[in-house]
Protein backbone atom coordinates (compact mmCIF):
# COMPACT_ATOMS: atom_id res chain seq x y z
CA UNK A 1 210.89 7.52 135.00
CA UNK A 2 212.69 4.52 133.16
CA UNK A 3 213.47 1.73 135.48
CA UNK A 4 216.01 -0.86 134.46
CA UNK A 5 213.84 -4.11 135.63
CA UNK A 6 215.29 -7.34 135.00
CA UNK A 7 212.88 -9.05 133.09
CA UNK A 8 213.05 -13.00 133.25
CA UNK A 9 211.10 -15.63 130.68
CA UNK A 10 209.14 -18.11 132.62
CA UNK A 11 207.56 -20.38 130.06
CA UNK A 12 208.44 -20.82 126.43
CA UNK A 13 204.76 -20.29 125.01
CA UNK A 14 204.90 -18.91 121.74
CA UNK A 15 201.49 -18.19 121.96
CA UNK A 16 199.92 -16.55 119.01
CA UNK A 17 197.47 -14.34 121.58
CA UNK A 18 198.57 -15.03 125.14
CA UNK A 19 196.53 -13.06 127.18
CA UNK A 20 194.55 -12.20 130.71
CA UNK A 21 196.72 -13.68 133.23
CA UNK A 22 195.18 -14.65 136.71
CA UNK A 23 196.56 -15.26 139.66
CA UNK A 24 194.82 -17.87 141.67
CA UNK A 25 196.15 -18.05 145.22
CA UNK A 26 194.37 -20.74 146.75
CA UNK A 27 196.24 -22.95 144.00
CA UNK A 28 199.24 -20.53 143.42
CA UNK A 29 199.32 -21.26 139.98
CA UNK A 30 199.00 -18.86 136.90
CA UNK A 31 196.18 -19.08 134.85
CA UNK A 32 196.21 -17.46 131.37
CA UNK A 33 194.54 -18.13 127.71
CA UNK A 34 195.09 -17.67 124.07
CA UNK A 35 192.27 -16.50 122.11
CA UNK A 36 193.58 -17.61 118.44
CA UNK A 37 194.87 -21.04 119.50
CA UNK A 38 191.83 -20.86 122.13
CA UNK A 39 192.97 -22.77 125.39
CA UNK A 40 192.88 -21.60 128.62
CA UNK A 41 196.04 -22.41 130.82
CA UNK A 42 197.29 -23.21 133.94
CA UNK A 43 200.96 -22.56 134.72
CA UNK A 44 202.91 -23.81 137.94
CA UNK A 45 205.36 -21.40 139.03
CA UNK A 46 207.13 -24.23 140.99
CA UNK A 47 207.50 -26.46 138.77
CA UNK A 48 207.66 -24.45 135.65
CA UNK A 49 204.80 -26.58 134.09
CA UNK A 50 202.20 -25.60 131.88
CA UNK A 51 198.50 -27.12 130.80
CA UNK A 52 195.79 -26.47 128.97
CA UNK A 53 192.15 -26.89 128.02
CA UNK A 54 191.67 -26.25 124.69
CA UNK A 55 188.14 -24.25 123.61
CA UNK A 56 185.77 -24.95 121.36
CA UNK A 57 185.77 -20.82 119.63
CA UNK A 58 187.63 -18.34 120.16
CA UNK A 59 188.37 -16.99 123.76
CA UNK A 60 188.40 -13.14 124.82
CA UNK A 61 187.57 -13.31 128.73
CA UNK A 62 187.51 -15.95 131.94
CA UNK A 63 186.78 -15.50 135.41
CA UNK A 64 187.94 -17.82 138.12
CA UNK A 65 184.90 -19.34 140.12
CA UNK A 66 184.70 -22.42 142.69
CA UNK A 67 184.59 -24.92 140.48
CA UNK A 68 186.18 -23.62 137.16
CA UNK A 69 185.59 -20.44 134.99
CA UNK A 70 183.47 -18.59 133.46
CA UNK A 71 184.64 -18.23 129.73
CA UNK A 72 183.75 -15.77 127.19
CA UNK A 73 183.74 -17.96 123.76
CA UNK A 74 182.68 -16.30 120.28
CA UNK A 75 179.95 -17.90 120.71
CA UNK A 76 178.66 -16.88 124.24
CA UNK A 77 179.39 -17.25 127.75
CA UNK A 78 179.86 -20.51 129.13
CA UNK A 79 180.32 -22.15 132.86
CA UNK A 80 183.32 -24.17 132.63
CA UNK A 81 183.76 -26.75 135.08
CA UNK A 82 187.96 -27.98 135.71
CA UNK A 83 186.94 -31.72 136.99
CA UNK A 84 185.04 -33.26 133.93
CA UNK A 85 185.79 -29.88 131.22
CA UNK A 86 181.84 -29.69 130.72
CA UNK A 87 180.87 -26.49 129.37
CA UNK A 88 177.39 -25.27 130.31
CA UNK A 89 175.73 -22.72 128.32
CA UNK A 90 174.74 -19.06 130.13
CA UNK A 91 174.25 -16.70 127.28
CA UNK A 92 174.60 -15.44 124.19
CA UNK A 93 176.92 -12.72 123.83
CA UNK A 94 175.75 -8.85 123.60
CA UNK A 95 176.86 -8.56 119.65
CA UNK A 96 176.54 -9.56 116.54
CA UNK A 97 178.98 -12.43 116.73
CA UNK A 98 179.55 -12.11 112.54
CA UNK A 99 181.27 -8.77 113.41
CA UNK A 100 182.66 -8.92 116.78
CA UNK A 101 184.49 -11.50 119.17
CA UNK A 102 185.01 -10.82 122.83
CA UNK A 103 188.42 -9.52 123.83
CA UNK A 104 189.14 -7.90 127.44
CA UNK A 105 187.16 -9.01 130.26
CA UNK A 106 187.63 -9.17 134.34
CA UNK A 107 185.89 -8.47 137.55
CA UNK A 108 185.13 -5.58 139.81
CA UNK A 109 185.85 -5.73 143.60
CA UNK A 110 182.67 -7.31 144.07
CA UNK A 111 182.99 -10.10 141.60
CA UNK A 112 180.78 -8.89 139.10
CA UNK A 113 181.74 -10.01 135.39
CA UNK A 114 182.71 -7.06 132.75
CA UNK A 115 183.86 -8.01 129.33
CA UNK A 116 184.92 -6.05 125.86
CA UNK A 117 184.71 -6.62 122.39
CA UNK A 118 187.06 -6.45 119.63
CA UNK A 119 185.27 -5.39 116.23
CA UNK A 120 186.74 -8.50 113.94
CA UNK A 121 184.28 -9.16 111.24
CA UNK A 122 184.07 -13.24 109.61
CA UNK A 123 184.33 -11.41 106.59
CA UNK A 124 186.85 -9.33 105.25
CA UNK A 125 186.08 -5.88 104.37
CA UNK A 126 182.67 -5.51 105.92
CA UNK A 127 180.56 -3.30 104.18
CA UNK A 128 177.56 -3.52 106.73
CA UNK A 129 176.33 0.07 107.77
CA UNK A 130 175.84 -1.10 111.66
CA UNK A 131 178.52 0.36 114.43
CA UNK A 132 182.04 -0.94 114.13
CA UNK A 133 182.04 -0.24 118.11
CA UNK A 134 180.62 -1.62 120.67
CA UNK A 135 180.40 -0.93 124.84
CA UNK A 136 181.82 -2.50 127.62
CA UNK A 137 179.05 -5.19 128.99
CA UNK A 138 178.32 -5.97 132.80
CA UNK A 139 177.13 -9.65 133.18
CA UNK A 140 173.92 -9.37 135.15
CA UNK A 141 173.20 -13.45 135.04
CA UNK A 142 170.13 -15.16 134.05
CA UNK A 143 171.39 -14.13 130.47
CA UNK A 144 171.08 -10.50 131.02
CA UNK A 145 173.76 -7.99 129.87
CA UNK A 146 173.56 -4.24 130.47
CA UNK A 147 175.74 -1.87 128.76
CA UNK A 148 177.79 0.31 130.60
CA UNK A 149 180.25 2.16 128.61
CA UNK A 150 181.47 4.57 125.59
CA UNK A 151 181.83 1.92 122.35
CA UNK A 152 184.86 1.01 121.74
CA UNK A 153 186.72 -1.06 118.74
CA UNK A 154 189.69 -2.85 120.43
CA UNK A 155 188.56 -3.26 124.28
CA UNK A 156 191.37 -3.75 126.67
CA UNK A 157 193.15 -2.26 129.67
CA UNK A 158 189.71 -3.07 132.16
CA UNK A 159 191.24 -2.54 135.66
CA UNK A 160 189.25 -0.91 139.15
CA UNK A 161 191.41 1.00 141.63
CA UNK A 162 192.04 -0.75 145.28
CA UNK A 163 188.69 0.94 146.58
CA UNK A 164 186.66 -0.42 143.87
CA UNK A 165 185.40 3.39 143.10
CA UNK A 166 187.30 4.25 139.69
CA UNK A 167 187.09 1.90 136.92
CA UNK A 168 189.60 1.55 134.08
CA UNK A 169 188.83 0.97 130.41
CA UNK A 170 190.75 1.61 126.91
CA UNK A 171 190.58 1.13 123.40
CA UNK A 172 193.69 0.16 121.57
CA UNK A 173 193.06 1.54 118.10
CA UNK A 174 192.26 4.71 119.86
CA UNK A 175 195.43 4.65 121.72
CA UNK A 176 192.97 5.42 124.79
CA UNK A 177 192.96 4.69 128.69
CA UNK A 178 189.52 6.09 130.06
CA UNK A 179 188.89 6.15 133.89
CA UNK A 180 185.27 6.75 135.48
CA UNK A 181 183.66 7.21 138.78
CA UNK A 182 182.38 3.83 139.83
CA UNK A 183 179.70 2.82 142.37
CA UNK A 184 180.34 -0.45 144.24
CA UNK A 185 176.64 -0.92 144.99
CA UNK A 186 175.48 -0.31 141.47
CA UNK A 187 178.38 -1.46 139.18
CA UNK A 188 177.79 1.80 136.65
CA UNK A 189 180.45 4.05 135.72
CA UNK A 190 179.67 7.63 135.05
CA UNK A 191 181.69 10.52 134.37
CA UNK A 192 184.19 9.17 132.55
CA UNK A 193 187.07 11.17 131.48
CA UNK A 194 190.52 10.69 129.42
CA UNK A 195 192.83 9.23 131.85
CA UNK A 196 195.79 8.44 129.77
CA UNK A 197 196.54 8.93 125.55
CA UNK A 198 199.26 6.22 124.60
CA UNK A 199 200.82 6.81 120.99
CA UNK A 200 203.51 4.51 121.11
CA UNK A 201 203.35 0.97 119.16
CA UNK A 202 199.75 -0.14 118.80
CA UNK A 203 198.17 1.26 121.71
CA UNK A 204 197.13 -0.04 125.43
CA UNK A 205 196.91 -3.14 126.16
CA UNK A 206 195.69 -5.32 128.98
CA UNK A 207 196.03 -3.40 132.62
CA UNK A 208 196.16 -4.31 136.04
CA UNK A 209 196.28 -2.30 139.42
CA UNK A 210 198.83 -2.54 142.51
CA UNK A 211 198.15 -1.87 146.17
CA UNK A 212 198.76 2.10 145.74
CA UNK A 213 196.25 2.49 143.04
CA UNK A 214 199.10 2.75 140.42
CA UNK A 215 197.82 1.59 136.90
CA UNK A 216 200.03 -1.01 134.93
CA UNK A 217 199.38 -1.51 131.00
CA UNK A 218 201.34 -3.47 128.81
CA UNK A 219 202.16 -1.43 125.69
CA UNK A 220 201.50 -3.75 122.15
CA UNK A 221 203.78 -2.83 119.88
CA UNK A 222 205.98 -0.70 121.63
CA UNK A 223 207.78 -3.53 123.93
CA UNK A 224 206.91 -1.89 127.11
CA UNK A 225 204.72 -2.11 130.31
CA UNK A 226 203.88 1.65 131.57
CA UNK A 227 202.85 2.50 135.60
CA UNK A 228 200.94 5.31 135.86
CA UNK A 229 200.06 7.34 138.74
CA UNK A 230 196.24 7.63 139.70
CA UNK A 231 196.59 11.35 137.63
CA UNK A 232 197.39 9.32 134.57
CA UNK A 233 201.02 10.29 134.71
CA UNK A 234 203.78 7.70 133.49
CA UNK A 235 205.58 6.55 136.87
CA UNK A 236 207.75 4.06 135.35
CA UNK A 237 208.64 2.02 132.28
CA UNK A 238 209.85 -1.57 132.22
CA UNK A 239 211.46 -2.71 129.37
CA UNK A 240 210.02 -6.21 127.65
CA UNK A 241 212.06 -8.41 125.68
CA UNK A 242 209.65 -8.46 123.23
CA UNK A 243 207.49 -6.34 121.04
CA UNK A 244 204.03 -6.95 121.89
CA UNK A 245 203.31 -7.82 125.30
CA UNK A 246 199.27 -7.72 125.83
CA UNK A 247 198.95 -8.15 130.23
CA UNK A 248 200.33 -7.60 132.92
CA UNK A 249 198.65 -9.56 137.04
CA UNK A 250 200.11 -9.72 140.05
CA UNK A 251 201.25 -13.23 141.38
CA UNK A 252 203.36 -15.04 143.87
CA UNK A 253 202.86 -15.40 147.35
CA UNK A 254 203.55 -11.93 148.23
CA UNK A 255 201.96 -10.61 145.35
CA UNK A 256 205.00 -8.67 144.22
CA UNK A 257 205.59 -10.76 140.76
CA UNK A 258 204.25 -9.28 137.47
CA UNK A 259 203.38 -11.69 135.29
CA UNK A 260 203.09 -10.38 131.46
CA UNK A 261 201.83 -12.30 128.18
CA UNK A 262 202.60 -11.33 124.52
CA UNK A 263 201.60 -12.55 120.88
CA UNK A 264 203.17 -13.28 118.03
CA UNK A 265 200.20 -13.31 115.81
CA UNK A 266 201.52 -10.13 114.10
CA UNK A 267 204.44 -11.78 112.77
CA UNK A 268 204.94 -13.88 109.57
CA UNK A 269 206.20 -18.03 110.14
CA UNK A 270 209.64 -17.02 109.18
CA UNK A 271 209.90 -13.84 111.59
CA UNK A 272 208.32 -16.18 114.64
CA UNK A 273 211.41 -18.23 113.91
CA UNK A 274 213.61 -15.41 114.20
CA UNK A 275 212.16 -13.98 117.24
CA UNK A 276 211.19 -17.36 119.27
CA UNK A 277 210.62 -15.23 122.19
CA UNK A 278 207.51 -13.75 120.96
CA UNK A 279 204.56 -14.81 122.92
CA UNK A 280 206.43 -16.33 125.83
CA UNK A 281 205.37 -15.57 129.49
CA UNK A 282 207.52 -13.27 131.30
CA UNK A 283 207.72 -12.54 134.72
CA UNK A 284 209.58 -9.32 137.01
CA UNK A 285 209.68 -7.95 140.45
CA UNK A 286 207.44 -4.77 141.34
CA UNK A 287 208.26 -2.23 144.11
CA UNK A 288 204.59 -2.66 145.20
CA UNK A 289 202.10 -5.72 145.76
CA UNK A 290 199.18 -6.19 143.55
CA UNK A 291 195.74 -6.96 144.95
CA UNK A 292 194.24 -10.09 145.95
CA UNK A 293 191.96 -11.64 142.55
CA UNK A 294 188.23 -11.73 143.68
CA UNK A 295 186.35 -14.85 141.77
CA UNK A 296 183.20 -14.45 140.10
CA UNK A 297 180.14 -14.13 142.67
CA UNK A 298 178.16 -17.43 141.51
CA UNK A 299 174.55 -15.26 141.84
CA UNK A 300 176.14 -14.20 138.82
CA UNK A 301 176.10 -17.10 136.73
């Protein structure tokens, strides 16, 4: 089903790799990041301001908590406080961090941390025999990572349906959504299975799920944010006024606003000046709340 969705630019970012938008609710405020330029954000829906903390390395993955976030740098994972912008040092990430940066991250229903990496080697043409995939980690704390899923190159599109039993996962480059039987007590996926193949643009993006257990991915490359039905069936399409949108989260105070982020990292200095609205943050109505954001569980950290 195509759905003609008005689609409506809510902050002129031009961000090179605006990605993993959060809703908080206690604050009502947006918070998002940009892993080239790497800052995480805070946008105010009511006043239409944006601001930022920039990062010492390159961001892939935050997760609200009390007192700040917990960010996913290059170089490891980091408590983040907001009042003084301390970073304290939890652990060193799962990978070789030559090869690989972390790129898709979030949190199940129980507030346990799960981030992806994205193969992206310092140097050019890699010619090092090792795995140019990696799995899915679960943050244990204490420094301890377990890993929990297929590798993958490109991670993105993490989501868990409204009962916290199926977990979502893709891979971009392999134009892949994956869903898997999840225990809520454990936190380990098993029989996972093909739940959606995407062959437009560059592949699935970042994902979030509504109130019905509907799946929405933003499409890179193709302009496009699909819903799919919990078969893995395309419910809808909405339209995006640009070409690579990378997340869509569920915001406002009814949770009926999707928020989506794009890039414009793709595009040459002369083509961002052309197309100014690549890498803005857009905003449209749903037919359906999202779900309530759970923050990280501090045992966690």
């Amino acid at each position: 089903m195509s759905a003609t969705t008005p689609v409506r630019c809510v902050l002129k970012a031009q961000s090179l790799n605006g990605e993993s938008p959060v809703w908080d609710a206690a604050s009502g405020r947006l918070f998002w990041q940009c892993l080239r330029e790497p800052a995480l954000h805070v946008f105010d829906p009511r006043t239409g301001q944006d601001s930022a903390w920039e990062m010492p390395a390159a961001l892939g993955a935050f997760a609200l908590t009390d007192t700040g976030a917990v960010v996913a740098l290059s170089t490891g994972l980091f408590d983040f406080t907001f009042a003084d912008g301390a970073l304290r040092f939890l652990a060193p990430p799962p990978f070789d961090p030559r090869r690989f940066v972390f790129n898709d991250g979030g949190l199940d229903r129980q507030g346990r941390l799960w981030i992806g990496p994205m193969y992206e080697p310092l140097q050019p043409g890699d010619a090092s025999p090792a795995p140019r995939e990696a799995p899915f980690w679960r943050y244990d704390g204490g420094g301890r990572w377990h890993a929990g899923t297929r590798p993958v190159k490109t991670a993105n599109g993490l989501a868990f349906s409204p009962d916290g039993r199926t977990m979502y996962y893709g891979d971009t480059l392999q134009k892949t959504l994956w869903a898997a039987d999840y225990d809520p007590a454990l936190g380990q996926p098993v029989n996972e299975r093909v739940f959606a193949r995407v062959e437009e643009g560059t592949g699935p993006d970042g994902a979030s799920v509504d109130a019905e257990g509907f799946l929405w991915c933003a499409i890179h490359g193709a302009g496009k944010v699909l819903r799919f039905d919990p078969q893995g069936r395309v419910e809808r399409e909405v339209r995006m006024p640009v070409q690579y949108p990378t997340m869509p989260t569920f915001g406002g105070d009814d949770l009926r606003t999707v928020y989506v982020t794009s890039a414009n990292h793709t595009l040459s200095p002369e083509e961002r000046r052309q197309r100014p609205e690549e890498g803005n943050l857009f905003a449209f109505e749903a037919p359906v709340a999202g779900l309530p954001r759970p923050r990280l569980d501090p045992s966690r950290k």
